[in-house]
N, C-alpha and C. Protein backbone atom coordinates (compact mmCIF):
# COMPACT_ATOMS: atom_id res chain seq x y z
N UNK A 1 0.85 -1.17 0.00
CA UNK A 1 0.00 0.00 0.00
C UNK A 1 0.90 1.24 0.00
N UNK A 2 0.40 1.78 -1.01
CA UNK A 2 1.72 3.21 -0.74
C UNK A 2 0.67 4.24 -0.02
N UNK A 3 1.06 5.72 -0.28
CA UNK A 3 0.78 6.32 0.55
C UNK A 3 -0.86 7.11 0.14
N UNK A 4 -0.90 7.61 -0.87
CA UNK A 4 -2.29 7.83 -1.17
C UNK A 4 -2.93 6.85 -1.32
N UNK A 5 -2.89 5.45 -1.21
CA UNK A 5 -3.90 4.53 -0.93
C UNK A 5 -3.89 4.58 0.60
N UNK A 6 -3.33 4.82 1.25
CA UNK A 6 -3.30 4.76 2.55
C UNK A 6 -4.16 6.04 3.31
N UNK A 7 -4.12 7.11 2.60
CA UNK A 7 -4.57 8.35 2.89
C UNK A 7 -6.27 8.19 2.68
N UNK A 8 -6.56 7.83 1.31
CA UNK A 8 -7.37 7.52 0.87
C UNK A 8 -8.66 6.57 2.01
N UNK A 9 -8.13 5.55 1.95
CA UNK A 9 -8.35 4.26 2.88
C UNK A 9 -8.87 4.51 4.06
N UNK A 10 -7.57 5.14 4.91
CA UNK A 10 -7.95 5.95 6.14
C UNK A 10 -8.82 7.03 6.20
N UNK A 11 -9.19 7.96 5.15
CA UNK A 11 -10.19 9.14 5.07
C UNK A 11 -11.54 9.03 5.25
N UNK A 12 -11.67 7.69 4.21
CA UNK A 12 -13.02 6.81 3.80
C UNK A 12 -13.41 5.85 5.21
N UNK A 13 -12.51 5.09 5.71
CA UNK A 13 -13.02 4.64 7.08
C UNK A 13 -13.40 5.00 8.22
N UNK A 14 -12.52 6.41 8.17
CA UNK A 14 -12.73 7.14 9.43
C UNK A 14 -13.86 7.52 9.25
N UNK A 15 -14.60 8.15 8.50
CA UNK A 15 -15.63 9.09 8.67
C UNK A 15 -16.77 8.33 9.99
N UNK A 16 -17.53 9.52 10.42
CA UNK A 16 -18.34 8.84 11.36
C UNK A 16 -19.36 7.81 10.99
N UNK A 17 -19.98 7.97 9.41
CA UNK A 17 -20.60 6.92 9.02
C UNK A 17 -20.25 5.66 8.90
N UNK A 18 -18.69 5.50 8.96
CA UNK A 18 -18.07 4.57 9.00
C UNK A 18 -18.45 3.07 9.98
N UNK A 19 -17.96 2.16 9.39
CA UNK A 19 -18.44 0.75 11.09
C UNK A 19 -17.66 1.16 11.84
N UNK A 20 -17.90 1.06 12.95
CA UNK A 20 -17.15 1.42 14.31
C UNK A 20 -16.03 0.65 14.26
N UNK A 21 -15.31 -1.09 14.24
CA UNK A 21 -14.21 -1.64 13.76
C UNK A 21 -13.62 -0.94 12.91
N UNK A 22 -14.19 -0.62 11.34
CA UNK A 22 -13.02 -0.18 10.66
C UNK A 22 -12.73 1.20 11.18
N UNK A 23 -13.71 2.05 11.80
CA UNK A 23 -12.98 3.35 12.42
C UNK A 23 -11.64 3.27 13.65
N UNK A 24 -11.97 2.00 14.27
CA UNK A 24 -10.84 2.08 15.25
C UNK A 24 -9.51 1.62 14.69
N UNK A 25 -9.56 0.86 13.89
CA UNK A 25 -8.23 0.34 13.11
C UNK A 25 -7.71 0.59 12.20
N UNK A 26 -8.35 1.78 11.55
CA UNK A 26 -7.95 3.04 10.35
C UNK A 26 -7.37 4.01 11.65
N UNK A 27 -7.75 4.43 12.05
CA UNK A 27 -7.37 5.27 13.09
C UNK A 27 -5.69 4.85 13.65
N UNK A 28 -5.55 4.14 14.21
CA UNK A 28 -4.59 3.08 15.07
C UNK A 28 -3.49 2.90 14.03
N UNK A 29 -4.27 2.64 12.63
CA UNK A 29 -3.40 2.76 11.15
C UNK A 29 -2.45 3.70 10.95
N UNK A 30 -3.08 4.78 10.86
CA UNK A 30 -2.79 6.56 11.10
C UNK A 30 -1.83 6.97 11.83
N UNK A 31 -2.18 6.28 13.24
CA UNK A 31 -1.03 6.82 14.27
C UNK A 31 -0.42 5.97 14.48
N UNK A 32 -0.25 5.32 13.37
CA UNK A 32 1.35 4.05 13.56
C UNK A 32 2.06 5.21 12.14
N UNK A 33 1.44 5.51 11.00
CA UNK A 33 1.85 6.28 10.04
C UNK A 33 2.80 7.50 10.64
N UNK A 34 1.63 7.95 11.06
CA UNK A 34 2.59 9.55 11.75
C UNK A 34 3.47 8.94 12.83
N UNK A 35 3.59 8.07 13.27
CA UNK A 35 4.84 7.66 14.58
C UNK A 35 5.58 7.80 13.58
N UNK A 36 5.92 6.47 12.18
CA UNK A 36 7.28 6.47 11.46
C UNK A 36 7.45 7.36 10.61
N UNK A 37 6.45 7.96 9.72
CA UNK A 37 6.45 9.17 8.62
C UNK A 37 5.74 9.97 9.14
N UNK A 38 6.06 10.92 10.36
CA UNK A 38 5.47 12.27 10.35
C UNK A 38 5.60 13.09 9.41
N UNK A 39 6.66 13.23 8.30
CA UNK A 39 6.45 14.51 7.57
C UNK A 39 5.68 13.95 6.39
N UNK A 40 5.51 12.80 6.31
CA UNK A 40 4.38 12.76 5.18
C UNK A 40 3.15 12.56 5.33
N UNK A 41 2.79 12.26 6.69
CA UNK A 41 1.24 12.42 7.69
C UNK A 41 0.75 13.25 7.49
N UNK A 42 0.85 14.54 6.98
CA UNK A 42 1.03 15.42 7.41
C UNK A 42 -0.28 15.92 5.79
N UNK A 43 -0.18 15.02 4.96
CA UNK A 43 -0.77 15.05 3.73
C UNK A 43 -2.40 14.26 4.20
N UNK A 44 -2.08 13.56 5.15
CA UNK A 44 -4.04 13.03 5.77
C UNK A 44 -4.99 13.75 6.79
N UNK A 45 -5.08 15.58 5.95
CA UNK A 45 -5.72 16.12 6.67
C UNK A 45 -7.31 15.58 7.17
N UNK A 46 -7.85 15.06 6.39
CA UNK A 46 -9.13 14.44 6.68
C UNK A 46 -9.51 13.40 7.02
N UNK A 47 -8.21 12.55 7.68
CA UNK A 47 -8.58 11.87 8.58
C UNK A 47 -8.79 11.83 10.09
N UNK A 48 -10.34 10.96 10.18
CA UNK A 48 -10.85 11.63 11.17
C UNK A 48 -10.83 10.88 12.49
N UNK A 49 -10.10 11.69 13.66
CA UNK A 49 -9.18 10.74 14.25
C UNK A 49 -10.40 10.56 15.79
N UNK A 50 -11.60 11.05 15.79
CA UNK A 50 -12.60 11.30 16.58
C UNK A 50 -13.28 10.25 16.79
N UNK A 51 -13.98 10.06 18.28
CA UNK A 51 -14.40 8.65 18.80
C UNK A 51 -16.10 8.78 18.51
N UNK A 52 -16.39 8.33 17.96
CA UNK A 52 -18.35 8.26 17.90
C UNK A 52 -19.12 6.92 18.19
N UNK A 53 -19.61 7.42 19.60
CA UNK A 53 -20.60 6.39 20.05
C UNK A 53 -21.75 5.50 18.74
N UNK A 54 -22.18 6.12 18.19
CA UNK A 54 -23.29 6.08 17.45
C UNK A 54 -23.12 6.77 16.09
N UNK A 55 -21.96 6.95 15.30
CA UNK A 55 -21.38 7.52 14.10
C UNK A 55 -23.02 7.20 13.15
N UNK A 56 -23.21 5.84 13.28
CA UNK A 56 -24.35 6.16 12.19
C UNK A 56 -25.59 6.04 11.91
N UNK A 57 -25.93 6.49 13.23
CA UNK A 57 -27.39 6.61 13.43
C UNK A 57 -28.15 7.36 12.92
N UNK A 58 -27.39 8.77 12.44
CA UNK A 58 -27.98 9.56 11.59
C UNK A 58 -28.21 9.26 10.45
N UNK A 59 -27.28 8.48 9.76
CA UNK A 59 -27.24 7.51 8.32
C UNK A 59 -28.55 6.85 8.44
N UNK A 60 -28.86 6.27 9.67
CA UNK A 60 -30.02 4.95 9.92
C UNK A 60 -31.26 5.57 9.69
N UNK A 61 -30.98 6.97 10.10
CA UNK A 61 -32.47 7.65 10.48
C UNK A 61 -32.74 8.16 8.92
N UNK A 62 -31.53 8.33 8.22
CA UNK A 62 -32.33 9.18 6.89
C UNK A 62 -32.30 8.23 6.00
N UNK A 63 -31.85 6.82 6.40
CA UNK A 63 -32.52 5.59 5.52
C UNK A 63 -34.10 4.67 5.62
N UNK A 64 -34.19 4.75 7.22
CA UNK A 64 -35.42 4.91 7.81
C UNK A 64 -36.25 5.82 7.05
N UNK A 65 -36.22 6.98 7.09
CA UNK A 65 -37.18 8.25 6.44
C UNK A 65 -37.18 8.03 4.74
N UNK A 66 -36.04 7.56 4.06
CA UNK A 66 -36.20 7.55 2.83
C UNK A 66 -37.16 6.57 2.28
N UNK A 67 -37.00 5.26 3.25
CA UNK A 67 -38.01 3.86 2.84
C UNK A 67 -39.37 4.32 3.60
N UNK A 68 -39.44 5.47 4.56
CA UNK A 68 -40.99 5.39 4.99
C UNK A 68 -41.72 6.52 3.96
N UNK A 69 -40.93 7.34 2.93
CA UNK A 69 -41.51 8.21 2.16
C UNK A 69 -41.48 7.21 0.94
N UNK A 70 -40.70 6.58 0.31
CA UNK A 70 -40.93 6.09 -0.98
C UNK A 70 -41.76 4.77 -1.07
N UNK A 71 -41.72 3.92 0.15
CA UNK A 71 -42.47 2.42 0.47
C UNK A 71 -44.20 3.49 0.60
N UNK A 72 -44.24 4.23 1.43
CA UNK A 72 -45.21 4.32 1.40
C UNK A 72 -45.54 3.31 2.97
N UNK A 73 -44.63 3.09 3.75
CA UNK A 73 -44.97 2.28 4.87
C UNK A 73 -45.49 3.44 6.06
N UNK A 74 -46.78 2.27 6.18
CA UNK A 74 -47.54 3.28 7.88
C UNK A 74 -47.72 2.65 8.60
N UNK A 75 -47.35 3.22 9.67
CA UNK A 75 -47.06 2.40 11.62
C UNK A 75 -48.55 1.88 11.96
């Protein structure tokens, strides 16, 4: 893996929508990166190095809302 796959990789996992596993071990990824190549770390501004209980619940809720407007489903 070179380094913009790595940047890449890590950007896309971190996000909070992300699964909670691949957020902790993209993360952990990251700060093994910047331990040995800090000056080229330095290029993964958008990775997101932040802990989220519930990253994608908001995802859940506007997939929820999208299938209860287009299904046409009522409680």
């Amino acid at each position: 893996m070179n380094l913009r796959e790595a940047i890449h990789f890590c950007e896309l996992r971190s996000m909070p929508q992300g699964h909670p596993d691949y957020r902790v071990l993209v993360q952990e990824m990251w700060r093994q990166i910047e331990r040995v190549h800090p000056s080229l770390a330095v290029w993964g501004r958008f990775v997101n190095r932040d802990a989220y209980r519930l990253g994608r619940l908001q995802s859940e809720f506007r997939t929820e809302f999208r299938r209860f407007e287009v299904g046409g489903v009522r409680a």
